[in-house]
PDB file of N, CA and C in Angstrom:
ATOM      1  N   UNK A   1       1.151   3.144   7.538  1.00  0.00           N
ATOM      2  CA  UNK A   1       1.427   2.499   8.789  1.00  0.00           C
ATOM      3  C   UNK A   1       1.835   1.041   8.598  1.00  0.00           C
ATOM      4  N   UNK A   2       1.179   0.068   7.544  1.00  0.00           N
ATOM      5  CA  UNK A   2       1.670  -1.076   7.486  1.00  0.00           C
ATOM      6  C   UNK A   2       3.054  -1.654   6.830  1.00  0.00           C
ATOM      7  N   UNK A   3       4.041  -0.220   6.489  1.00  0.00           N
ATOM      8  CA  UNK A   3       5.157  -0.359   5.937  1.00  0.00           C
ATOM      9  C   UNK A   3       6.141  -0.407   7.271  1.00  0.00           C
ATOM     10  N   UNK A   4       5.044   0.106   8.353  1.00  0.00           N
ATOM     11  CA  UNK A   4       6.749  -0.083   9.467  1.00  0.00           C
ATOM     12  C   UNK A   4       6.215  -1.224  10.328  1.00  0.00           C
ATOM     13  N   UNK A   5       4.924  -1.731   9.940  1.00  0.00           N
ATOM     14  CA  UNK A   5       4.840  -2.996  10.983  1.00  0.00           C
ATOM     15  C   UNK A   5       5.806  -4.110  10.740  1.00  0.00           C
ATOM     16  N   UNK A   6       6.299  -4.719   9.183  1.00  0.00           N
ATOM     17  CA  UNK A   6       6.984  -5.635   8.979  1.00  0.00           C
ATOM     18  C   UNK A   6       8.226  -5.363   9.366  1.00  0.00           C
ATOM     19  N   UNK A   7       9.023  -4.693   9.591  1.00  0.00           N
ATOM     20  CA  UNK A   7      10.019  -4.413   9.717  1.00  0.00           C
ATOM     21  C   UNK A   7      10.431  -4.333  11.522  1.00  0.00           C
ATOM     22  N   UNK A   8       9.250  -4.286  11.955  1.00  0.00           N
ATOM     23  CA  UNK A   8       9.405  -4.072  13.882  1.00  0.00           C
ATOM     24  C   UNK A   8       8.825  -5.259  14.141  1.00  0.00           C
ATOM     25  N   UNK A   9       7.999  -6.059  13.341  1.00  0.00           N
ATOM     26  CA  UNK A   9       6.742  -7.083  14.627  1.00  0.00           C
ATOM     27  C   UNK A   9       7.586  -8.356  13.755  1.00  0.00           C
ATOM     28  N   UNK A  10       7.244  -8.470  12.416  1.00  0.00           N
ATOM     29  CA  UNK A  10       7.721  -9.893  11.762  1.00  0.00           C
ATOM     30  C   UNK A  10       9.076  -9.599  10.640  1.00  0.00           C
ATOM     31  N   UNK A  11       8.831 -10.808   9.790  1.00  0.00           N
ATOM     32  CA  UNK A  11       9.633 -11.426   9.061  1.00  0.00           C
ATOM     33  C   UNK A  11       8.835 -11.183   7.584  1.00  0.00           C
ATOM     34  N   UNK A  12       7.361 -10.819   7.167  1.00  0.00           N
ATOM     35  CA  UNK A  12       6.242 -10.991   6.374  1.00  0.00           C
ATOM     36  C   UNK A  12       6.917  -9.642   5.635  1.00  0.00           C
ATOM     37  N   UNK A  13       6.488  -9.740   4.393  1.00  0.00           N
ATOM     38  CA  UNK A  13       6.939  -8.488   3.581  1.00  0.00           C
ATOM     39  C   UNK A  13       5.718  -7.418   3.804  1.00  0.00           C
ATOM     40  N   UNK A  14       5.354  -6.310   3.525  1.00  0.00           N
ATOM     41  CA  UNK A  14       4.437  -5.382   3.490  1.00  0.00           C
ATOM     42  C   UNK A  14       3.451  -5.805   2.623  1.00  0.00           C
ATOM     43  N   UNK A  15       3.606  -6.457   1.696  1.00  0.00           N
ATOM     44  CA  UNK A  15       2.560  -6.722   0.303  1.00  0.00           C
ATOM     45  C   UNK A  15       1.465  -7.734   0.821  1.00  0.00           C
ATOM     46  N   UNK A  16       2.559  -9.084   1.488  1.00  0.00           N
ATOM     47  CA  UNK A  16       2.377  -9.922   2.295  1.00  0.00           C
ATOM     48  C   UNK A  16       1.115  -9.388   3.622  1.00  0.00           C
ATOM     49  N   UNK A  17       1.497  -8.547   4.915  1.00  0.00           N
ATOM     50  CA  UNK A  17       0.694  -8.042   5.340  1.00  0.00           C
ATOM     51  C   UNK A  17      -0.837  -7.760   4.932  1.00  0.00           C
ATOM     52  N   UNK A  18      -0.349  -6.788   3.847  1.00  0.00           N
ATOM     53  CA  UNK A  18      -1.321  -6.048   3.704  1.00  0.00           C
ATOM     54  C   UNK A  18      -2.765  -6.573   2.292  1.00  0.00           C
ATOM     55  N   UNK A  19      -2.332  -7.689   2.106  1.00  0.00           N
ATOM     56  CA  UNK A  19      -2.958  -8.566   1.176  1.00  0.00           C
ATOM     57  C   UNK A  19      -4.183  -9.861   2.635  1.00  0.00           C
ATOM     58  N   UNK A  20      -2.943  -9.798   3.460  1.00  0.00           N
ATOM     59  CA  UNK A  20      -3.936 -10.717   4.676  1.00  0.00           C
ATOM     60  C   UNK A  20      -5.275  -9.791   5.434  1.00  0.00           C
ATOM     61  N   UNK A  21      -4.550  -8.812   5.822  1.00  0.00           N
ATOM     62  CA  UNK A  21      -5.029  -7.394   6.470  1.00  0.00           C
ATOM     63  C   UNK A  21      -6.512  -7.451   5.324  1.00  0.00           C
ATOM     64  N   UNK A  22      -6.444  -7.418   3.997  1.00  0.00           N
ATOM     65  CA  UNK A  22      -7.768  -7.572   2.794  1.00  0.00           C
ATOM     66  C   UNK A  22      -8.462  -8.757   3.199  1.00  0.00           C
ATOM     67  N   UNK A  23      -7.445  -9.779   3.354  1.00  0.00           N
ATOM     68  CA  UNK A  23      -8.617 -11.344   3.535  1.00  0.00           C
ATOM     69  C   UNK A  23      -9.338 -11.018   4.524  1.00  0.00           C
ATOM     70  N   UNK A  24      -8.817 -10.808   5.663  1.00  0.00           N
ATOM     71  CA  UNK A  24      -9.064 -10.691   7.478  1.00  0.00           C
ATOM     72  C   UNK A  24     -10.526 -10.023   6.628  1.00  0.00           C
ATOM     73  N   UNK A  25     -10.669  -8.227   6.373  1.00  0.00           N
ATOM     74  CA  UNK A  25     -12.015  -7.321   6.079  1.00  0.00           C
ATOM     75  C   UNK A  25     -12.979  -8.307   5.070  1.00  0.00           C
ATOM     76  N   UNK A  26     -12.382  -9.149   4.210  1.00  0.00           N
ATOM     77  CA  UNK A  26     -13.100  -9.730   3.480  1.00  0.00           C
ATOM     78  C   UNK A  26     -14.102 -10.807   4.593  1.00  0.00           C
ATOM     79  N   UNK A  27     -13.317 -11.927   5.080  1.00  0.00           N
ATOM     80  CA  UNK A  27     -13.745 -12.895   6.312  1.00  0.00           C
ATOM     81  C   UNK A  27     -14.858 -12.546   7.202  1.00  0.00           C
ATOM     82  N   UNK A  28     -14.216 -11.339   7.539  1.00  0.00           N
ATOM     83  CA  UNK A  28     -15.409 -10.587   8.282  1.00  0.00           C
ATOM     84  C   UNK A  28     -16.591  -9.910   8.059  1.00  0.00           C
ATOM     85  N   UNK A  29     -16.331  -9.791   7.167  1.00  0.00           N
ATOM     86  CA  UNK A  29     -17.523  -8.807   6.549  1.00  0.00           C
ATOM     87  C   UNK A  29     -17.620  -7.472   6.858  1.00  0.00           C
ATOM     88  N   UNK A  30     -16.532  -7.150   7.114  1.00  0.00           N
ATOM     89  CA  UNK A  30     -16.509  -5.696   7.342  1.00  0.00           C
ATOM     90  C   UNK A  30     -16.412  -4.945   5.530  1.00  0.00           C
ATOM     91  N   UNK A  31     -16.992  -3.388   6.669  1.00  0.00           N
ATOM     92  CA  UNK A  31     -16.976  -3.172   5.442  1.00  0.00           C
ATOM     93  C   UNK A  31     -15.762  -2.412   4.351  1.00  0.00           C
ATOM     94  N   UNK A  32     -16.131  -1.961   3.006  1.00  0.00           N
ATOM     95  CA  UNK A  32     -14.628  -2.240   2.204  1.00  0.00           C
ATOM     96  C   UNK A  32     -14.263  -0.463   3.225  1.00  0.00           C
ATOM     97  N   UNK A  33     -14.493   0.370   3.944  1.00  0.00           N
ATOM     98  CA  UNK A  33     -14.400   1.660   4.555  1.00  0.00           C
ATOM     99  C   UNK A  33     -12.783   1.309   4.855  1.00  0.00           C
ATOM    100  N   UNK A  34     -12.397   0.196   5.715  1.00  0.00           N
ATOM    101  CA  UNK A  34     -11.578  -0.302   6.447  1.00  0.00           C
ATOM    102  C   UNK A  34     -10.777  -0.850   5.347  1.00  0.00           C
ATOM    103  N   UNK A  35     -10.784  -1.561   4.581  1.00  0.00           N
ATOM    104  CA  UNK A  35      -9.789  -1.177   3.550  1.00  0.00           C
ATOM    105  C   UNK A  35      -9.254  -0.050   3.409  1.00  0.00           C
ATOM    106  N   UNK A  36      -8.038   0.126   3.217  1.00  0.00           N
ATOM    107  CA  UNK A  36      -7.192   1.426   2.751  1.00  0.00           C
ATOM    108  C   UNK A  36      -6.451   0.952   1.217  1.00  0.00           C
ATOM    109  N   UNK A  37      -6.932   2.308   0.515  1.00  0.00           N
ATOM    110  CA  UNK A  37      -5.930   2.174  -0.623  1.00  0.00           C
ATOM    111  C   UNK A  37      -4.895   3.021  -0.750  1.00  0.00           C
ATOM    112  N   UNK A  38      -3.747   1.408  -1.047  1.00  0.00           N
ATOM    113  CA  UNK A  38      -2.600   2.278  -0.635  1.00  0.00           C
ATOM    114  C   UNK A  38      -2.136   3.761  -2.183  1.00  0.00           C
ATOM    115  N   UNK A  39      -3.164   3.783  -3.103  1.00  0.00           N
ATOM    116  CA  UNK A  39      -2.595   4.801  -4.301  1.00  0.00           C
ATOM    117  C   UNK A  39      -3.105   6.147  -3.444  1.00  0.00           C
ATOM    118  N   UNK A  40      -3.584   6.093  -2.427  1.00  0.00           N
ATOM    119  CA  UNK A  40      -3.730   7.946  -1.895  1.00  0.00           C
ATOM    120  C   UNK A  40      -2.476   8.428  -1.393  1.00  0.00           C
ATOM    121  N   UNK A  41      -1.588   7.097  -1.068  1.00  0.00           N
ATOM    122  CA  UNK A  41      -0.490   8.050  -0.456  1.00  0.00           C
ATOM    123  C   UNK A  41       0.576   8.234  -0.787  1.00  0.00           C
ATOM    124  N   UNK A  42       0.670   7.453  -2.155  1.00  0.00           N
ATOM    125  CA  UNK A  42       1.411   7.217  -3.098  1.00  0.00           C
ATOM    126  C   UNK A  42       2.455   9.084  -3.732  1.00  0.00           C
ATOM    127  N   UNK A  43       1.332   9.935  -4.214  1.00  0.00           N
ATOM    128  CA  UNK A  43       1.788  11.198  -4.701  1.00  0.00           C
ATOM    129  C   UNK A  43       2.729  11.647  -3.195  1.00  0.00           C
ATOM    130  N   UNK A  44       2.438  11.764  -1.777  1.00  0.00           N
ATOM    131  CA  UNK A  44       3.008  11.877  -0.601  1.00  0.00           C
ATOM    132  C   UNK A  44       4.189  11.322  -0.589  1.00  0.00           C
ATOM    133  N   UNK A  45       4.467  10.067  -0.877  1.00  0.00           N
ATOM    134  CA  UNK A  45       5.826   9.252  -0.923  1.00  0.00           C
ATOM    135  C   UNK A  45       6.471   9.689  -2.140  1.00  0.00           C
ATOM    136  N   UNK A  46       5.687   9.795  -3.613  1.00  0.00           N
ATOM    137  CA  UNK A  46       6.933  10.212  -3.885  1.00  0.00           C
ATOM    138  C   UNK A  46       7.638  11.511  -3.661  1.00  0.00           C
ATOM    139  N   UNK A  47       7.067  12.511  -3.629  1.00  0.00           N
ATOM    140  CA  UNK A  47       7.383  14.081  -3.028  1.00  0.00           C
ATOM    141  C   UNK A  47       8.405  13.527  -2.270  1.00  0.00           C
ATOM    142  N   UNK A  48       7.832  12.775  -1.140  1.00  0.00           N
ATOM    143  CA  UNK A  48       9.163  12.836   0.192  1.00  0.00           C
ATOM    144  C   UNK A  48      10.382  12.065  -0.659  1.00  0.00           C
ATOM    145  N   UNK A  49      10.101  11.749  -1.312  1.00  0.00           N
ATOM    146  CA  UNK A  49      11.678  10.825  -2.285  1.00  0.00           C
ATOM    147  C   UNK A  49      12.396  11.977  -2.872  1.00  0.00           C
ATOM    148  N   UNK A  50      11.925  12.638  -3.245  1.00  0.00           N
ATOM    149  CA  UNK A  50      12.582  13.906  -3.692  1.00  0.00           C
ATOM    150  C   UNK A  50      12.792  13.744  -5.298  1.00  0.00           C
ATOM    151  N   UNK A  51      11.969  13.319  -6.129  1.00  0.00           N
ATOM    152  CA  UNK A  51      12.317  12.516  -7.543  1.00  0.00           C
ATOM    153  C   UNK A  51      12.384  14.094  -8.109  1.00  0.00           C
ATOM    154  N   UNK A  52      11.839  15.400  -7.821  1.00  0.00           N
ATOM    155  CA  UNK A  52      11.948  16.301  -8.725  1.00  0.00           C
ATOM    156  C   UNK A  52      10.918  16.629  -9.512  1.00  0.00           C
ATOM    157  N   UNK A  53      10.903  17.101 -10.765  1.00  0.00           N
ATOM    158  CA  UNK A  53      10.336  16.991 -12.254  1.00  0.00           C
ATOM    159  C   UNK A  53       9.395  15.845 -12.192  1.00  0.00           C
ATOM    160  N   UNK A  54      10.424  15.068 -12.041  1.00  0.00           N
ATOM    161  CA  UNK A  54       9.704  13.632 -12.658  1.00  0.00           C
ATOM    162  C   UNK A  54       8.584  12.882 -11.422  1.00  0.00           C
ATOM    163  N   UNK A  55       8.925  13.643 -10.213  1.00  0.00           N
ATOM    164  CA  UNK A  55       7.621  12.841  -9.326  1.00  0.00           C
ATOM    165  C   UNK A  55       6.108  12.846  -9.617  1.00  0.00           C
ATOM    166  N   UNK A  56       5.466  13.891 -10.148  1.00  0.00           N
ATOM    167  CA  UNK A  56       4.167  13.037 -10.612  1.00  0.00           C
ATOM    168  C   UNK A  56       4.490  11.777 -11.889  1.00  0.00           C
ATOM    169  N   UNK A  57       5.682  11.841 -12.709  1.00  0.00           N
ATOM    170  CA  UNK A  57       5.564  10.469 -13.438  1.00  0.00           C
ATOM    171  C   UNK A  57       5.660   9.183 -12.551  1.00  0.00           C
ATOM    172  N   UNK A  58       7.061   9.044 -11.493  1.00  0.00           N
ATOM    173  CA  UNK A  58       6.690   8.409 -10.256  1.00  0.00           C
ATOM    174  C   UNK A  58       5.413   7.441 -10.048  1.00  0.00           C
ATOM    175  N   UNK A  59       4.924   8.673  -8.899  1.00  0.00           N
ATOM    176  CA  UNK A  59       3.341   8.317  -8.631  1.00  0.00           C
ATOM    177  C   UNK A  59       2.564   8.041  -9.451  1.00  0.00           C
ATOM    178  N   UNK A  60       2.546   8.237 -10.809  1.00  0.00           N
ATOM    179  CA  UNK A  60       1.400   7.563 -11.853  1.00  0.00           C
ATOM    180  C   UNK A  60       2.052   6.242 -11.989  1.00  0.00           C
ATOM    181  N   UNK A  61       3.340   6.141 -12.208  1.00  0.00           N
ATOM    182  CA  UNK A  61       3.891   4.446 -12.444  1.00  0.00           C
ATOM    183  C   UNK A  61       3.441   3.759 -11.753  1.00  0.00           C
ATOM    184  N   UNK A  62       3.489   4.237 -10.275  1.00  0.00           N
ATOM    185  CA  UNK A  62       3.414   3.560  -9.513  1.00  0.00           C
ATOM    186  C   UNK A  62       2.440   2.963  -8.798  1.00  0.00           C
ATOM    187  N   UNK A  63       1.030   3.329  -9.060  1.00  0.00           N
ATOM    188  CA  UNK A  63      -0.364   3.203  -8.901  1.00  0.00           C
ATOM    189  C   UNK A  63      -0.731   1.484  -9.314  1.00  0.00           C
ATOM    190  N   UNK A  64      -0.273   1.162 -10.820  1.00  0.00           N
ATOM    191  CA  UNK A  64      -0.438  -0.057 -11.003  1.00  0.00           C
ATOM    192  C   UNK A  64       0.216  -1.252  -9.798  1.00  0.00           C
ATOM    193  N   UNK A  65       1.503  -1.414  -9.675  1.00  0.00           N
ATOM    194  CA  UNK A  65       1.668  -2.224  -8.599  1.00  0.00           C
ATOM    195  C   UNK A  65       1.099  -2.169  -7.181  1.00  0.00           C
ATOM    196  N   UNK A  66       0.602  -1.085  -7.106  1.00  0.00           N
ATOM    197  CA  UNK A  66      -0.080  -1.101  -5.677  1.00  0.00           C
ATOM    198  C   UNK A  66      -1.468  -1.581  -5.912  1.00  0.00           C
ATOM    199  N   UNK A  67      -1.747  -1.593  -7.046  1.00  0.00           N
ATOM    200  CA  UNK A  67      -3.638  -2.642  -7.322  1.00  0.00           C
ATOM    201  C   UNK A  67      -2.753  -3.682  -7.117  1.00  0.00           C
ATOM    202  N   UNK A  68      -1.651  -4.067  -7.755  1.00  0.00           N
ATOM    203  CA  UNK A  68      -1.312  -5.699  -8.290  1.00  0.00           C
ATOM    204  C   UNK A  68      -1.126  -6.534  -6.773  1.00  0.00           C
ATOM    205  N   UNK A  69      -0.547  -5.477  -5.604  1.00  0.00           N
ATOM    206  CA  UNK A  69      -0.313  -6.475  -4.420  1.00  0.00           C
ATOM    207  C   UNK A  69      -1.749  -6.051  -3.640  1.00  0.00           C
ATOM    208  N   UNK A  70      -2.343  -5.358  -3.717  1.00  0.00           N
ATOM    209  CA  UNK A  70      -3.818  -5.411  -3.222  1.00  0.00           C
ATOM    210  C   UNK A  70      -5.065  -6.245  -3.764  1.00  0.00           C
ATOM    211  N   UNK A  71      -4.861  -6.800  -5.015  1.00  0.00           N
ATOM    212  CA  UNK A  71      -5.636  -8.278  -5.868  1.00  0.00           C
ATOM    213  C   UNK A  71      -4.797  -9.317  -4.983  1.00  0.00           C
ATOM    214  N   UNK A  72      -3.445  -9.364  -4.658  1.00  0.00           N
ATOM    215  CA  UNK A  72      -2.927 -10.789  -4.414  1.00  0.00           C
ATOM    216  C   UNK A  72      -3.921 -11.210  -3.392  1.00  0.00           C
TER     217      UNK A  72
END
């Protein structure tokens, strides 16, 4: 869901978002439940890309950058 907010509400990239969206649960003290990690939906996206063969290699690549903008 936070891949089509930047694109309809602001100017903020998705990484951007969704790195504030972490501070905001952090600030609050909520708990980490409300965090979402974005590597569950990762195997889903790539399927819908249509990579073939190679989509579980895909989705394993792709797991690391989604920690790297969820630490920012």
């Amino acid at each position: 869901m936070l891949v089509k907010i930047p694109d309809s509400v602001t100017s903020s990239s998705t990484f951007v978002l969704g790195a504030t969206y972490l501070q905001l649960i952090q600030a609050f003290h909520l708990p980490r439940a409300y965090a979402i990690d974005p590597a569950h939906y990762i195997a889903g996206f790539a399927a819908l890309l249509e990579f073939g063969d190679e989509t579980p290699k895909v989705a394993h690549d792709a797991v690391p950058s989604t920690q790297t903008a969820v630490e920012v």
